[in-house]
N, C-alpha and C. Protein backbone atom coordinates (compact mmCIF):
# COMPACT_ATOMS: atom_id res chain seq x y z
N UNK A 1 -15.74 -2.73 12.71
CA UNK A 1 -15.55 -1.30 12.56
C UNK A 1 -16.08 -0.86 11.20
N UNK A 2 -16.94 0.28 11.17
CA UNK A 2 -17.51 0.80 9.96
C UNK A 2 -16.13 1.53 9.41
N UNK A 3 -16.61 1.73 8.22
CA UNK A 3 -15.54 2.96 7.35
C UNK A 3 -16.68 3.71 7.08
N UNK A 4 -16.42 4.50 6.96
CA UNK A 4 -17.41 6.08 6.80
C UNK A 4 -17.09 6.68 5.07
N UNK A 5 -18.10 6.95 4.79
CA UNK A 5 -17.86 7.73 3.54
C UNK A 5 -16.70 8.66 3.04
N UNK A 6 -16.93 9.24 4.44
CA UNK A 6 -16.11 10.30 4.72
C UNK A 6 -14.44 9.81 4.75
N UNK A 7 -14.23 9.14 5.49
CA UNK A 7 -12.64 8.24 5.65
C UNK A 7 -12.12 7.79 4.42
N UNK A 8 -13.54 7.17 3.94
CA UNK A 8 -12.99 6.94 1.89
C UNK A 8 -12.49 7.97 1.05
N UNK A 9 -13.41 9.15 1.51
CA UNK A 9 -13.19 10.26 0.55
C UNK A 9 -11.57 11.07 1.49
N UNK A 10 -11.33 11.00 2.40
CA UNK A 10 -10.03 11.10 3.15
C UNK A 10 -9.02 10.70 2.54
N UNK A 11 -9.16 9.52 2.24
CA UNK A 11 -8.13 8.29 1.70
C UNK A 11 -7.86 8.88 0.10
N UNK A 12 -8.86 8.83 -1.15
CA UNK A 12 -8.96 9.09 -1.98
C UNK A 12 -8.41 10.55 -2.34
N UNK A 13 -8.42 11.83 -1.70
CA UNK A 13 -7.33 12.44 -1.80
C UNK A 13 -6.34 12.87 -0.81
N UNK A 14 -5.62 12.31 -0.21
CA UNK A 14 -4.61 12.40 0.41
C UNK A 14 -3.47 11.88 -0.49
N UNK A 15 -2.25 12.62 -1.19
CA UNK A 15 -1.38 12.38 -1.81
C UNK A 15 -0.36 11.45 -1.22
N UNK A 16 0.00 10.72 -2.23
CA UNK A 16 0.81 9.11 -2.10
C UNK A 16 2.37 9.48 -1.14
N UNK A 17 2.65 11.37 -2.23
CA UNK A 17 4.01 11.68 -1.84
C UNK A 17 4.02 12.07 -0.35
N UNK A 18 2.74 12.32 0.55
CA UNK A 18 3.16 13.01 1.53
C UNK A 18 2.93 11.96 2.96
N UNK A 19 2.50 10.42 2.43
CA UNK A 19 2.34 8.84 2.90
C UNK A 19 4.15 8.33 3.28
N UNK A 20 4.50 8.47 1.43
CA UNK A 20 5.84 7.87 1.53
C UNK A 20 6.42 8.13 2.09
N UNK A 21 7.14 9.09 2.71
CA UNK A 21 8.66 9.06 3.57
C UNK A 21 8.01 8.32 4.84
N UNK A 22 6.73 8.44 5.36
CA UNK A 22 6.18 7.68 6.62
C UNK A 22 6.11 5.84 6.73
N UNK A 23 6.31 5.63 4.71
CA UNK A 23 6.60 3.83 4.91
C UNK A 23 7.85 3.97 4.93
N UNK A 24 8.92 4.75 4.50
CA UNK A 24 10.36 4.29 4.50
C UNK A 24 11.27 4.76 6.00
N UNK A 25 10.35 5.09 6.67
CA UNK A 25 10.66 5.46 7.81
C UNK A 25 10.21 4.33 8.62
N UNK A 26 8.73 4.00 8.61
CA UNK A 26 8.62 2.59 9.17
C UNK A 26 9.47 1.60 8.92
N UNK A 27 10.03 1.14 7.55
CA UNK A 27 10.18 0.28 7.16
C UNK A 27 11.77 -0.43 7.86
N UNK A 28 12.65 1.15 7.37
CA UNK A 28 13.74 1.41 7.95
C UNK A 28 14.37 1.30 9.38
N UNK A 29 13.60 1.73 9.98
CA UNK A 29 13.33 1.95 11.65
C UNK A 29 13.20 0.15 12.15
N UNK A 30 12.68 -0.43 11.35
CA UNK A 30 12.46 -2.07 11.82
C UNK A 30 13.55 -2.83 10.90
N UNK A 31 14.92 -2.03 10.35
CA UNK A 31 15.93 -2.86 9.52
C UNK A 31 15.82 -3.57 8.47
N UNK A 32 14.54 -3.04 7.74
CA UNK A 32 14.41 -3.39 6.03
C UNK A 32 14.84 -2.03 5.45
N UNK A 33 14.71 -2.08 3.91
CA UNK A 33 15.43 -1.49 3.18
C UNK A 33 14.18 -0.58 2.53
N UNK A 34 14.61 0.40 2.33
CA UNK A 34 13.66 1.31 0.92
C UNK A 34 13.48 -0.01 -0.19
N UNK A 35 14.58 -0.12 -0.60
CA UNK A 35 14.24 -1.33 -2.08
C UNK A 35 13.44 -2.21 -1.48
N UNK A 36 13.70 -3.10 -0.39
CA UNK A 36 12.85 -3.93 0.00
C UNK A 36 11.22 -3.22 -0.11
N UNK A 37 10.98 -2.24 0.13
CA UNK A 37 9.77 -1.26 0.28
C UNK A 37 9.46 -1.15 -1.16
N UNK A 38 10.06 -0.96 -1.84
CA UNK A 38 10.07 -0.57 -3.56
C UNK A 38 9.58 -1.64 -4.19
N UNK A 39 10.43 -3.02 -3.88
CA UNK A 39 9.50 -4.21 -4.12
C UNK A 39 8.38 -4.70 -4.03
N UNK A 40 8.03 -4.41 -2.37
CA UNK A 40 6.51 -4.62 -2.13
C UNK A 40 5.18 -4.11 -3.05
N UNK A 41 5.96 -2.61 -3.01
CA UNK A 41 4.74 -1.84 -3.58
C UNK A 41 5.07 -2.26 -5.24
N UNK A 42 6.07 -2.55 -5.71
CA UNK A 42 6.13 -2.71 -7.10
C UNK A 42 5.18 -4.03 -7.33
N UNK A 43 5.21 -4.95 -6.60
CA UNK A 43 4.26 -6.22 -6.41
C UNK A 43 3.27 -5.93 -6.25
N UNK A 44 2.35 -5.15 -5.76
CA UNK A 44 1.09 -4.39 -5.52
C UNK A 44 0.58 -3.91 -6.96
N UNK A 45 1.53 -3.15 -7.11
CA UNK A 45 1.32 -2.22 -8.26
C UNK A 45 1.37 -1.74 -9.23
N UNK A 46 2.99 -2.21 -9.60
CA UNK A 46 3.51 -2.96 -10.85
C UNK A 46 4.20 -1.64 -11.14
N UNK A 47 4.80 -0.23 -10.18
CA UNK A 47 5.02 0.74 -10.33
C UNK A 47 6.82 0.00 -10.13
N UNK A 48 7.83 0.79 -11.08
CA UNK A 48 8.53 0.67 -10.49
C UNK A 48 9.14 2.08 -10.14
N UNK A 49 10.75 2.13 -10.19
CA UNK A 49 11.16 3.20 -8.96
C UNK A 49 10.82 4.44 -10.09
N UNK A 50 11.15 4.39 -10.77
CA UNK A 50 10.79 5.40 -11.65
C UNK A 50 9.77 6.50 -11.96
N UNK A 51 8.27 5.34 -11.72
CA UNK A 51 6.84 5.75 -11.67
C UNK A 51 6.88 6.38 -10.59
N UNK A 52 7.41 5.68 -9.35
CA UNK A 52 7.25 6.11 -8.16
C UNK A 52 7.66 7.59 -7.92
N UNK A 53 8.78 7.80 -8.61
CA UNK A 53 9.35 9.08 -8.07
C UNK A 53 8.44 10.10 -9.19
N UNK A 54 8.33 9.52 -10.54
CA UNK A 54 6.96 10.62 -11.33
C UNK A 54 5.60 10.93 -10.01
N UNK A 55 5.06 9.60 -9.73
CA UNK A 55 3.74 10.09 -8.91
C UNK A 55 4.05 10.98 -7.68
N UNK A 56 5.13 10.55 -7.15
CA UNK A 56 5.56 11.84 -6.05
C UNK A 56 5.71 13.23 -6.19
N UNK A 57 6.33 13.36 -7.66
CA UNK A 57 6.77 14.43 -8.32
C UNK A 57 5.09 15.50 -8.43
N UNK A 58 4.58 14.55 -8.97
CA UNK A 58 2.92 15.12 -9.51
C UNK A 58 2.19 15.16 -8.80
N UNK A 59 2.45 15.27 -7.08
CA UNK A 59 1.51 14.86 -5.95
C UNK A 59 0.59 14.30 -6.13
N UNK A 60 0.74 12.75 -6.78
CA UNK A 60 -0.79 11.82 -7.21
C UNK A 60 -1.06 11.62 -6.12
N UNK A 61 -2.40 11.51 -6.14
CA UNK A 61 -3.84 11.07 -4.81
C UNK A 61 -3.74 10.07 -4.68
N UNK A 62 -4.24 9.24 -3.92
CA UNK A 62 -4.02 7.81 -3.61
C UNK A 62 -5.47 7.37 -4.56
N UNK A 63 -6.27 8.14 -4.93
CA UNK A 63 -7.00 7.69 -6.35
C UNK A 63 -6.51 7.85 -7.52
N UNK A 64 -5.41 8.63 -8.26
CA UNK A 64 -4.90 8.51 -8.95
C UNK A 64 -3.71 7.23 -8.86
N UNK A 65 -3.03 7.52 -8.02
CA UNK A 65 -2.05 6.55 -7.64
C UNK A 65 -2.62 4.87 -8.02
N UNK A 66 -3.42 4.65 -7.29
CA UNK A 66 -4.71 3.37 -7.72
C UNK A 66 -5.38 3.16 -9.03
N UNK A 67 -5.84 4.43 -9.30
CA UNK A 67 -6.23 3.94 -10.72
C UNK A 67 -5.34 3.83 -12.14
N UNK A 68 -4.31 3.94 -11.69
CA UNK A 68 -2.69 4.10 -12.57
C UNK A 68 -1.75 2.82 -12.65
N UNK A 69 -2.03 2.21 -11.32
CA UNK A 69 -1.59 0.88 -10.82
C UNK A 69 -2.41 -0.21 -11.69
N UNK A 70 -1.58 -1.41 -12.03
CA UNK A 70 -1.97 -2.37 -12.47
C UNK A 70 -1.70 -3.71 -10.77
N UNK A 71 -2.69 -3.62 -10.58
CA UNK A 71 -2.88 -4.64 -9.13
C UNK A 71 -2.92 -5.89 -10.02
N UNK A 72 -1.80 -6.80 -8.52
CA UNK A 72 -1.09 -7.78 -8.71
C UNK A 72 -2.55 -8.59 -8.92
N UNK A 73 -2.70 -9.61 -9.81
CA UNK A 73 -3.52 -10.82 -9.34
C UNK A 73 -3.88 -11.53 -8.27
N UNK A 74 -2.99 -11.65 -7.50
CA UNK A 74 -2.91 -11.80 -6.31
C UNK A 74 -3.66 -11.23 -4.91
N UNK A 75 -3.37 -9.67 -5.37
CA UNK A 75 -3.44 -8.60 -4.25
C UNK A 75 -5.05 -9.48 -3.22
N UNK A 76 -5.73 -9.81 -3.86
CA UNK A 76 -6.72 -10.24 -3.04
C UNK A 76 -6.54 -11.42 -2.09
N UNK A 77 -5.27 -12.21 -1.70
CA UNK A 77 -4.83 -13.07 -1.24
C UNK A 77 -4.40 -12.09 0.00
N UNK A 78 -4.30 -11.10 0.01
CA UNK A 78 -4.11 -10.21 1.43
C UNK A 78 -4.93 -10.21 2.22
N UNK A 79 -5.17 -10.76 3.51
CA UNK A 79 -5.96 -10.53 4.47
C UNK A 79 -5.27 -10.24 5.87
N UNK A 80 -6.15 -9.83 7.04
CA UNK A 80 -6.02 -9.51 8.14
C UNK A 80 -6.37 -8.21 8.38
N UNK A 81 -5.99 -8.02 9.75
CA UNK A 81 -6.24 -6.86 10.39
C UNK A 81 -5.56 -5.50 10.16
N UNK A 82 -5.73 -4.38 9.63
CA UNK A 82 -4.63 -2.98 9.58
C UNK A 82 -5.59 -2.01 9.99
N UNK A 83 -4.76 -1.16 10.98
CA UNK A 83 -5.58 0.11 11.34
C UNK A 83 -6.82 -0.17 11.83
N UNK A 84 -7.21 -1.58 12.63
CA UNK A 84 -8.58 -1.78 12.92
C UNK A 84 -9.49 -2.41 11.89
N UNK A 85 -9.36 -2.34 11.01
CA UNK A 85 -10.20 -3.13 9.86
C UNK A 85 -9.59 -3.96 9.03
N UNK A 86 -10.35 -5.38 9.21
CA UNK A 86 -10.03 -6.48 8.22
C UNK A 86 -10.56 -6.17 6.73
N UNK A 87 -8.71 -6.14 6.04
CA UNK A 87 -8.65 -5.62 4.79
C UNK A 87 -9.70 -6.32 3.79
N UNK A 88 -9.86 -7.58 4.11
CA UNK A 88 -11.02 -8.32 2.85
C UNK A 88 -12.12 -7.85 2.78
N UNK A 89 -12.60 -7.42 4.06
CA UNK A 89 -14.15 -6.75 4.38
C UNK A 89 -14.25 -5.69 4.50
N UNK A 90 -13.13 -4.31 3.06
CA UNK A 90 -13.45 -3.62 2.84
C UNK A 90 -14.25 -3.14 1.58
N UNK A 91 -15.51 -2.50 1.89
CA UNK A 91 -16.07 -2.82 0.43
C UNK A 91 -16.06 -1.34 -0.65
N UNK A 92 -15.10 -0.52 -0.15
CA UNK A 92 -14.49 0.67 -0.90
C UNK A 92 -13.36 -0.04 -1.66
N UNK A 93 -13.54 -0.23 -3.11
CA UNK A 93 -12.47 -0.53 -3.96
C UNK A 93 -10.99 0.31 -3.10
N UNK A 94 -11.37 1.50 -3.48
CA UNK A 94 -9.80 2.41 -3.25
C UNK A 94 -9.59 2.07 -1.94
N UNK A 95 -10.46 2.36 -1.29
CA UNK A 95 -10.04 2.02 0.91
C UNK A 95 -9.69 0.99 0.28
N UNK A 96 -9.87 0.00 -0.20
CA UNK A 96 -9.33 -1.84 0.29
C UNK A 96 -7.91 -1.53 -0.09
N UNK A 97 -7.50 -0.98 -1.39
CA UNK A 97 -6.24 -1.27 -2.08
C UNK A 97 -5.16 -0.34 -1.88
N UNK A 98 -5.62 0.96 -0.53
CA UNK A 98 -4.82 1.69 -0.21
C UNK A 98 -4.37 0.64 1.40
N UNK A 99 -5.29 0.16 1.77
CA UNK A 99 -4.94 -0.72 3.24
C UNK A 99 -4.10 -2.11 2.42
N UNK A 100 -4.39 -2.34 1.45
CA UNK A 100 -3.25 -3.65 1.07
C UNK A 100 -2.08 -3.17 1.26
N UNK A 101 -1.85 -2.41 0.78
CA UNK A 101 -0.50 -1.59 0.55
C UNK A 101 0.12 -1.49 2.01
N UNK A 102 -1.21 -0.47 3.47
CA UNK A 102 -0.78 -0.77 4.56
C UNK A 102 -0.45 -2.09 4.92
N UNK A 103 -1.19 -2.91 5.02
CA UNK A 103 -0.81 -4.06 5.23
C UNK A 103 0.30 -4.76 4.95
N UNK A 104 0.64 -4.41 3.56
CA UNK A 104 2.17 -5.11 3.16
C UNK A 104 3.05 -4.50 3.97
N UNK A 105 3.01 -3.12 3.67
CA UNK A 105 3.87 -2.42 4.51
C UNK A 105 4.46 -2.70 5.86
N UNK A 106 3.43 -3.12 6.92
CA UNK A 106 2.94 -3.19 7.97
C UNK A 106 4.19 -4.79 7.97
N UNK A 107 3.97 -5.70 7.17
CA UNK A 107 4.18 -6.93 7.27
C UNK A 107 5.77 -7.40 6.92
N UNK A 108 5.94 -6.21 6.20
CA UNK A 108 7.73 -5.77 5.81
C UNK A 108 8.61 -5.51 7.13
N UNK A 109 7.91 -4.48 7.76
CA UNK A 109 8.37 -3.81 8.83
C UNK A 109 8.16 -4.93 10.21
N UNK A 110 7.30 -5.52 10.27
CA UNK A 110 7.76 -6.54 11.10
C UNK A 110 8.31 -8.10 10.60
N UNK A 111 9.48 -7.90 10.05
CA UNK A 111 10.30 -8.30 9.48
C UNK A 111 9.71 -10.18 8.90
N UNK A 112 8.52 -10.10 8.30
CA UNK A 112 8.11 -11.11 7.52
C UNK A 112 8.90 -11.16 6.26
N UNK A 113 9.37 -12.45 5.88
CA UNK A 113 10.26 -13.19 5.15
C UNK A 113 9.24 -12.72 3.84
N UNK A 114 10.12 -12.26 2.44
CA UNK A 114 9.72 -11.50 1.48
C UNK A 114 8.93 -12.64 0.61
N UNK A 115 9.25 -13.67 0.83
CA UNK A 115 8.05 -14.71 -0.46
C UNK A 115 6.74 -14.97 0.73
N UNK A 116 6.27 -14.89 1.98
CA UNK A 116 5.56 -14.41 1.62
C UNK A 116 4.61 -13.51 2.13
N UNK A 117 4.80 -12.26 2.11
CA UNK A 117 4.49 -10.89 1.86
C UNK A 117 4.18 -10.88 0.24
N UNK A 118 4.94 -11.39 -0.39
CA UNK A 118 4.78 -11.66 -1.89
C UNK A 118 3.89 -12.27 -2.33
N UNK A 119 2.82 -12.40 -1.89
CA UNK A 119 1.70 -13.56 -2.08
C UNK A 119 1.92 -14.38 -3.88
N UNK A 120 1.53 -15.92 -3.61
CA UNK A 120 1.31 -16.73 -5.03
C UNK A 120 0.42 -16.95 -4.55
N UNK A 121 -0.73 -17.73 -5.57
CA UNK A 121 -1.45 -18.43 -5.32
C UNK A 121 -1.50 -20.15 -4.75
């Protein structure tokens, strides 16, 4: 599946705050927790609850949101399939690191054991 210019530039401003209640609703709905959710993305991103509720506050873009984030070392140990496209073989910086995020998400909610969703090396 291609990604289109266009889908990047989609992604890049579509605000983080108006995403979130749609992961804690996923997340919830499959019997994990917001914190559990807070973790993930804090592992991603290094945001904790705090930041989180500033970038919501400031309707950050999911390019601001990204370029604000300090990504885990790790984060590239994420692979598979989300939304149709295998996350490694995205070659839009921001598309890849807004689908990690799906992906974790994705991997929370079907109730994968938190070390590892947590990727080490």
């Amino acid at each position: 599946m291609k990604i289109t210019p266009e889908h990047n530039e989609r992604i890049a401003k579509m605000t983080f705050g108006s995403v979130y209640p749609h992961y804690v609703t996923k997340v919830e709905k499959k019997g994990r927790t917001k914190e559990e959710l807070h973790q993930v993305i804090e592992w991603l991103t290094g945001f904790d609850d705090k930041k989180l509720e500033e970038l919501i506050a400031e309707k950050a873009t999911f390019e601001t949101f990204f370029q604000q984030a300090n990504l885990n070392p790790n984060a590239h140990l994420i692979t598979g399939v989300i939304c149709g496209y295998r996350v490694e073989e995205i070659d839009n910086p921001l598309t890849q690191k807004a689908r990690y995020l799906d992906k974790l998400i994705d991997e929370l909610a079907k109730g994968k054991k938190m070390e590892k969703i947590l990727r080490s090396a």
